[in-house]
Protein backbone atom coordinates (compact mmCIF):
# COMPACT_ATOMS: atom_id res chain seq x y z
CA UNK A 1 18.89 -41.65 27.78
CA UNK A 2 17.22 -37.88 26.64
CA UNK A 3 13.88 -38.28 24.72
CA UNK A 4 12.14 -35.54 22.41
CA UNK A 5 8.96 -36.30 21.88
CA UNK A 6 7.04 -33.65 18.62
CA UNK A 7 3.89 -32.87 19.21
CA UNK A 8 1.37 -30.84 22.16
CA UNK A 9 -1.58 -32.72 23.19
CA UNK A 10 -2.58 -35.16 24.93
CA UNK A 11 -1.20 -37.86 23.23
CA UNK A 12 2.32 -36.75 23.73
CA UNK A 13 1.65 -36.04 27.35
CA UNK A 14 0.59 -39.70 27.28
CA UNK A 15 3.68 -41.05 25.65
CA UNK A 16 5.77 -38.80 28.13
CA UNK A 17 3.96 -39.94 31.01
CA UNK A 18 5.22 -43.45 30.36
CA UNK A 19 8.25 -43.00 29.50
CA UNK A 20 9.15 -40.81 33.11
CA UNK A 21 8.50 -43.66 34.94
CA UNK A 22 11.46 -45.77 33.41
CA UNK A 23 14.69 -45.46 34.93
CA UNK A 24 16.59 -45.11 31.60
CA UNK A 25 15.06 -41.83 30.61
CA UNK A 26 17.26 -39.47 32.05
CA UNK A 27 15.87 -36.03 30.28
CA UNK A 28 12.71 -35.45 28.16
CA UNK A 29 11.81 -32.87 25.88
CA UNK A 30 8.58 -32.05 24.32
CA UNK A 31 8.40 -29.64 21.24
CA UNK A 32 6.19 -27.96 21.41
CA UNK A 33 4.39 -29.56 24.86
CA UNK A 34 1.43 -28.18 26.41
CA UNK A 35 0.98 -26.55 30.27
CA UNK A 36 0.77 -30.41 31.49
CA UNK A 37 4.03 -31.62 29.52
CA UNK A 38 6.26 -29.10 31.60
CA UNK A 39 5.67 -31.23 35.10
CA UNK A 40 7.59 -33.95 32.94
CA UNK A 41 10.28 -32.53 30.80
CA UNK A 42 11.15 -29.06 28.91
CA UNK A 43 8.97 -27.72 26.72
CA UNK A 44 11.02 -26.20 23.44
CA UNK A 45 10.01 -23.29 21.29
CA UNK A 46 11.90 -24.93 18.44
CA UNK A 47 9.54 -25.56 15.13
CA UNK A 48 11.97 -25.95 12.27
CA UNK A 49 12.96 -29.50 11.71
CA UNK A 50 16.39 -28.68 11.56
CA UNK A 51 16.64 -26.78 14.38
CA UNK A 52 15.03 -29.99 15.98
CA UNK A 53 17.83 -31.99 14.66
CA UNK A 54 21.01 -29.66 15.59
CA UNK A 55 18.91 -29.56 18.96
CA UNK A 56 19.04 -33.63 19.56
CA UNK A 57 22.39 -33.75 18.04
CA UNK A 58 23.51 -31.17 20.57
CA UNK A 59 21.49 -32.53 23.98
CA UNK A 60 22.75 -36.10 22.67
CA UNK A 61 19.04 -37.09 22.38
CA UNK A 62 19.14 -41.17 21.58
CA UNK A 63 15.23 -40.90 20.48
CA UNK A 64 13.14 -38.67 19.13
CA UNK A 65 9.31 -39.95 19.37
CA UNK A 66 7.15 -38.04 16.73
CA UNK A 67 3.26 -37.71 17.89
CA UNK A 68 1.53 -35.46 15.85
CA UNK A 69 0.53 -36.00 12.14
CA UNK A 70 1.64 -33.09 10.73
CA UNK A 71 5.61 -32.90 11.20
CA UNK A 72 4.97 -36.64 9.75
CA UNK A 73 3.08 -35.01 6.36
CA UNK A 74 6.11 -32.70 6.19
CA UNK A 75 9.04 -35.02 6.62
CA UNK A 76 10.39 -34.45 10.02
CA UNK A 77 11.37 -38.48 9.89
CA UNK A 78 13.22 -38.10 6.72
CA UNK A 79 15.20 -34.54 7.79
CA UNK A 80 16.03 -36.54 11.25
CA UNK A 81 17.12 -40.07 9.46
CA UNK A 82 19.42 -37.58 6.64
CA UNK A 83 21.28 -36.50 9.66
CA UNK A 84 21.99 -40.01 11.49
CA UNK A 85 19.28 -39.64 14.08
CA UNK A 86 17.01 -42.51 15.76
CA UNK A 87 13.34 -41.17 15.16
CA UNK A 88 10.21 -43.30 15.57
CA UNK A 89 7.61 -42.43 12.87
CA UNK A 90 6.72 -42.96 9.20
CA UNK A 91 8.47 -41.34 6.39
CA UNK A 92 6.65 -38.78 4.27
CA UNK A 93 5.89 -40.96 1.82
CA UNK A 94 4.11 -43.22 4.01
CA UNK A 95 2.47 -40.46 6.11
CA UNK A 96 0.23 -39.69 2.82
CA UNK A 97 -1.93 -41.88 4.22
CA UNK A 98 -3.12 -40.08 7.09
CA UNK A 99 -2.43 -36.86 5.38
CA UNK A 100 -4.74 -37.33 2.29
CA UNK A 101 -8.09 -38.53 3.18
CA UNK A 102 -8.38 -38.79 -0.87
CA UNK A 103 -5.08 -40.79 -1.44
CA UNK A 104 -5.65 -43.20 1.25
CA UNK A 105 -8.99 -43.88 -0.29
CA UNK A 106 -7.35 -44.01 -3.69
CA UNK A 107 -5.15 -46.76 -2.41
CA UNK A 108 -7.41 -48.74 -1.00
CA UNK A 109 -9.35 -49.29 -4.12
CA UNK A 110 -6.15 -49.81 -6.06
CA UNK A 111 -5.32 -52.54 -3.61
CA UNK A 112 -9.06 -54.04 -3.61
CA UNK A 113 -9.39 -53.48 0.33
CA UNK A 114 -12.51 -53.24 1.64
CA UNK A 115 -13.79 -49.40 1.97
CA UNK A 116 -17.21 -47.88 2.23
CA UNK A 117 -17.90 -46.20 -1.39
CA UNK A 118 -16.71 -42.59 -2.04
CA UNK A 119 -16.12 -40.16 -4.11
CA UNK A 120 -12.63 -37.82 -3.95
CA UNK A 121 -12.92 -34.35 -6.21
CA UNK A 122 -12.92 -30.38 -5.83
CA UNK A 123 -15.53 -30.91 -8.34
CA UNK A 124 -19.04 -29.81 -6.29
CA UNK A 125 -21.37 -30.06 -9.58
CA UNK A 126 -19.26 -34.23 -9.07
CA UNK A 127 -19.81 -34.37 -6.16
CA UNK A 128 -23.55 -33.31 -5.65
CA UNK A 129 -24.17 -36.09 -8.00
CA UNK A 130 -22.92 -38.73 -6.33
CA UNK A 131 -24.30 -37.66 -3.21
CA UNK A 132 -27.46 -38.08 -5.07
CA UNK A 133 -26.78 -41.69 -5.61
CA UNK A 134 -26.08 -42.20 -1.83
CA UNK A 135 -29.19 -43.40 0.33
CA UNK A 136 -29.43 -42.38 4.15
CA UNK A 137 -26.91 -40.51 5.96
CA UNK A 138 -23.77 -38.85 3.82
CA UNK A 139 -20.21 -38.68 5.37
CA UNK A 140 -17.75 -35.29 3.83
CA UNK A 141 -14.46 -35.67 4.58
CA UNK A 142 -11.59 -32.66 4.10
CA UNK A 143 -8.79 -34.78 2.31
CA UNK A 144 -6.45 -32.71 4.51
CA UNK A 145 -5.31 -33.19 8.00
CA UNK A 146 -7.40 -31.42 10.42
CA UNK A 147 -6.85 -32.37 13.86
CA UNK A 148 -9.54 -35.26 14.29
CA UNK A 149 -12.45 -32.76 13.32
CA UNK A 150 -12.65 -32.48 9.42
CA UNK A 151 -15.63 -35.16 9.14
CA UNK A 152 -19.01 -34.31 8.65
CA UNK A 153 -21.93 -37.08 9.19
CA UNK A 154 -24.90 -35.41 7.26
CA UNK A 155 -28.34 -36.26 8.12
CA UNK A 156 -29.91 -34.97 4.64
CA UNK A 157 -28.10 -34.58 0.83
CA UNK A 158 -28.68 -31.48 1.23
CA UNK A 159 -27.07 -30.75 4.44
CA UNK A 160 -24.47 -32.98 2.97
CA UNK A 161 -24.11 -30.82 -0.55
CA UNK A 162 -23.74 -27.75 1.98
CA UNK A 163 -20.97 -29.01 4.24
CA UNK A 164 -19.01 -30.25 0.64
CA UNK A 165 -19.60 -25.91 -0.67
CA UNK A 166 -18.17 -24.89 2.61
CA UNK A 167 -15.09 -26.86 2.50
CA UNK A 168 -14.67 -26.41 -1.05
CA UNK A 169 -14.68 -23.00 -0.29
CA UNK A 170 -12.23 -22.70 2.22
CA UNK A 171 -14.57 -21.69 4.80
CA UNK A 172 -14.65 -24.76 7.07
CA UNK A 173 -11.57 -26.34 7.23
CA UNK A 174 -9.13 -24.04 4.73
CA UNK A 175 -6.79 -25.00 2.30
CA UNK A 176 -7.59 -28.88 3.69
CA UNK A 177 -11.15 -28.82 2.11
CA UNK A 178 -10.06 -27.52 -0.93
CA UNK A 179 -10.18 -31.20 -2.03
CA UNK A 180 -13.12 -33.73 -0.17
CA UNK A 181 -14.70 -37.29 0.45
CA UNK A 182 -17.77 -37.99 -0.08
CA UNK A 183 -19.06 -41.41 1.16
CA UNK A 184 -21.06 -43.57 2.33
CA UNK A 185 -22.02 -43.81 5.88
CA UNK A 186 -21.57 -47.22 7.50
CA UNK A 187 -23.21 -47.80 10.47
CA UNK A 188 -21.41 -49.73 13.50
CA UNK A 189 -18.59 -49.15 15.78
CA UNK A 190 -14.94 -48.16 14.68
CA UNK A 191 -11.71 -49.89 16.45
CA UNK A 192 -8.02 -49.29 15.22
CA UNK A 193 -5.48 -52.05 14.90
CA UNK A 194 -1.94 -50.44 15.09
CA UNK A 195 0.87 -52.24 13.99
CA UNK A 196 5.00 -51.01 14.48
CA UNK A 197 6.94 -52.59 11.33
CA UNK A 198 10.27 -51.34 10.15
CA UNK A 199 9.75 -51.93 6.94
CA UNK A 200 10.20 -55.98 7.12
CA UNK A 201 8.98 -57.22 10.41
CA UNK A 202 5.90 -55.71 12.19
CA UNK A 203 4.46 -56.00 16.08
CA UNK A 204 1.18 -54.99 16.77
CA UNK A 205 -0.29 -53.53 19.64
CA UNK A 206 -3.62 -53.90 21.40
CA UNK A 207 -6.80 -52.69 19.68
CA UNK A 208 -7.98 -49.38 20.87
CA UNK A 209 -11.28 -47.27 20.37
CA UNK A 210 -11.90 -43.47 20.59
CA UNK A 211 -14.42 -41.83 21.30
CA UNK A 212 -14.64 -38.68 18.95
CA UNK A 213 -18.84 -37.30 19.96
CA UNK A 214 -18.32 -33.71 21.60
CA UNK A 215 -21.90 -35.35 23.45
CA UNK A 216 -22.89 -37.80 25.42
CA UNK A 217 -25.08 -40.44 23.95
CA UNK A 218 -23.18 -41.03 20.95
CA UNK A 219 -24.32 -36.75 19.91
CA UNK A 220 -22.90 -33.49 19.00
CA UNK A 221 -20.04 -32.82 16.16
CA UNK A 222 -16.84 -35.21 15.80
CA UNK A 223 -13.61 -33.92 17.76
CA UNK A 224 -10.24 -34.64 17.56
CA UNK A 225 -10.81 -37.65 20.31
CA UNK A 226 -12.49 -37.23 23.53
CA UNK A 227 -10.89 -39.94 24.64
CA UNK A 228 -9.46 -43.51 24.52
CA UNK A 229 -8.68 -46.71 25.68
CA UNK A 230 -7.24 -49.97 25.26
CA UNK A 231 -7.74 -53.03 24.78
CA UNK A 232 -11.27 -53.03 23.34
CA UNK A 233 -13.34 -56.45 24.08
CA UNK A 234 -14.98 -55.39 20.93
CA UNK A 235 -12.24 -56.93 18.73
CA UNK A 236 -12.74 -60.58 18.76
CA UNK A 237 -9.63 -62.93 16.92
């Protein structure tokens, strides 16, 4: 069978990886791919979901495999499904949850699942209240996607009130900071459970843990993942 898989980092290179070692995949295609990508398959210059579709309708492409977030945030599943085509990812709908930083967090409390307390606004004279409530260190969130690196750990309020201006602002992380979380920080080590459910039936996966630190030693700003791996002993039943 021929595979397109959306996305360019490593994570896609990943996916593709595995899947040229089966014997089924005859052709793989990675839109857009990245230099390492091309030793497994044909990178495309294609970005319009359409063109995406007429493409795997054309190359009689039995999967398409989306990676990245955003295509996810902007429909790519529901464009492909319109048109009759097999395509592994959540809808748009559902991909407001890693989209909005602020809606996820909305939903959470609606739902009474556990969160760390927050605030969600564009408000700053809001927001630099609550962060006034908030002992110890401050975590400012972008509600927008960006790439692993829109989350600030503040060591002061005040350094905390200044990373909130600058992404209300535009400066730090553009039109995805125009809306933020504030909350509180919660100290301890972060593990994520992933599950594949079609909507009735589920099948999760191991638990895996990134490490996002730009530093050794647990130091430096958050990245979009310097790594991963799984399974993580840390996860106990």
């Amino acid at each position: 069978m021929n595979i397109l898989i959306i996305g360019g980092g490593g994570r896609e290179y990943a996916i593709g990886l595995r899947l040229r070692e089966d014997k089924n995949v005859l052709n793989l295609y990675f839109a857009p791919g990245n230099g390492a990508t091309k030793a497994l398959g044909k990178n495309l210059d294609l970005k319009d979901f359409n063109e995406l579709a007429l493409f795997a309708k054309n190359n009689d492409v039995a999967l398409t495999i989306v990676g990245a977030e955003e295509p996810l945030t902007k429909g790519i599943v529901d464009i492909f499904k319109a048109q009759g085509l097999a395509i592994f990812g959540p809808s748009a709908a559902a991909a407001k949850l890693e989209g909005s930083k602020a809606y996820m967090k909305d939903f959470l409390a609606r739902n009474h699942i556990k969160t760390a307390k927050f605030l969600s606004s564009d408000d700053l004279s809001e927001i630099s209240k609550f962060i006034d409530t908030l002992d110890g260190r401050v975590v400012v969130k972008a509600d927008g996607l960006c790439a692993g690196k829109g989350v600030i750990i503040a060591n002061s309020k005040d350094e905390a009130k200044k990373a909130a201006t600058d992404m209300l602002s535009g400066e730090s992380f553009g039109e995805a900071g125009k809306r933020v979380v504030v909350e509180e920080f919660l100290d301890g080590y972060e593990l994520s459970f992933f599950a594949i459910c079609d909507g009735e039936n589920f099948v999760s996966l191991p638990v895996a843990q990134d490490h996002k630190k730009l530093l050794d030693g647990d130091l430096g700003p958050n990245t979009g993942g310097m790594g991963a791996y799984a399974p993580s002993p840390l996860a106990d039943a």
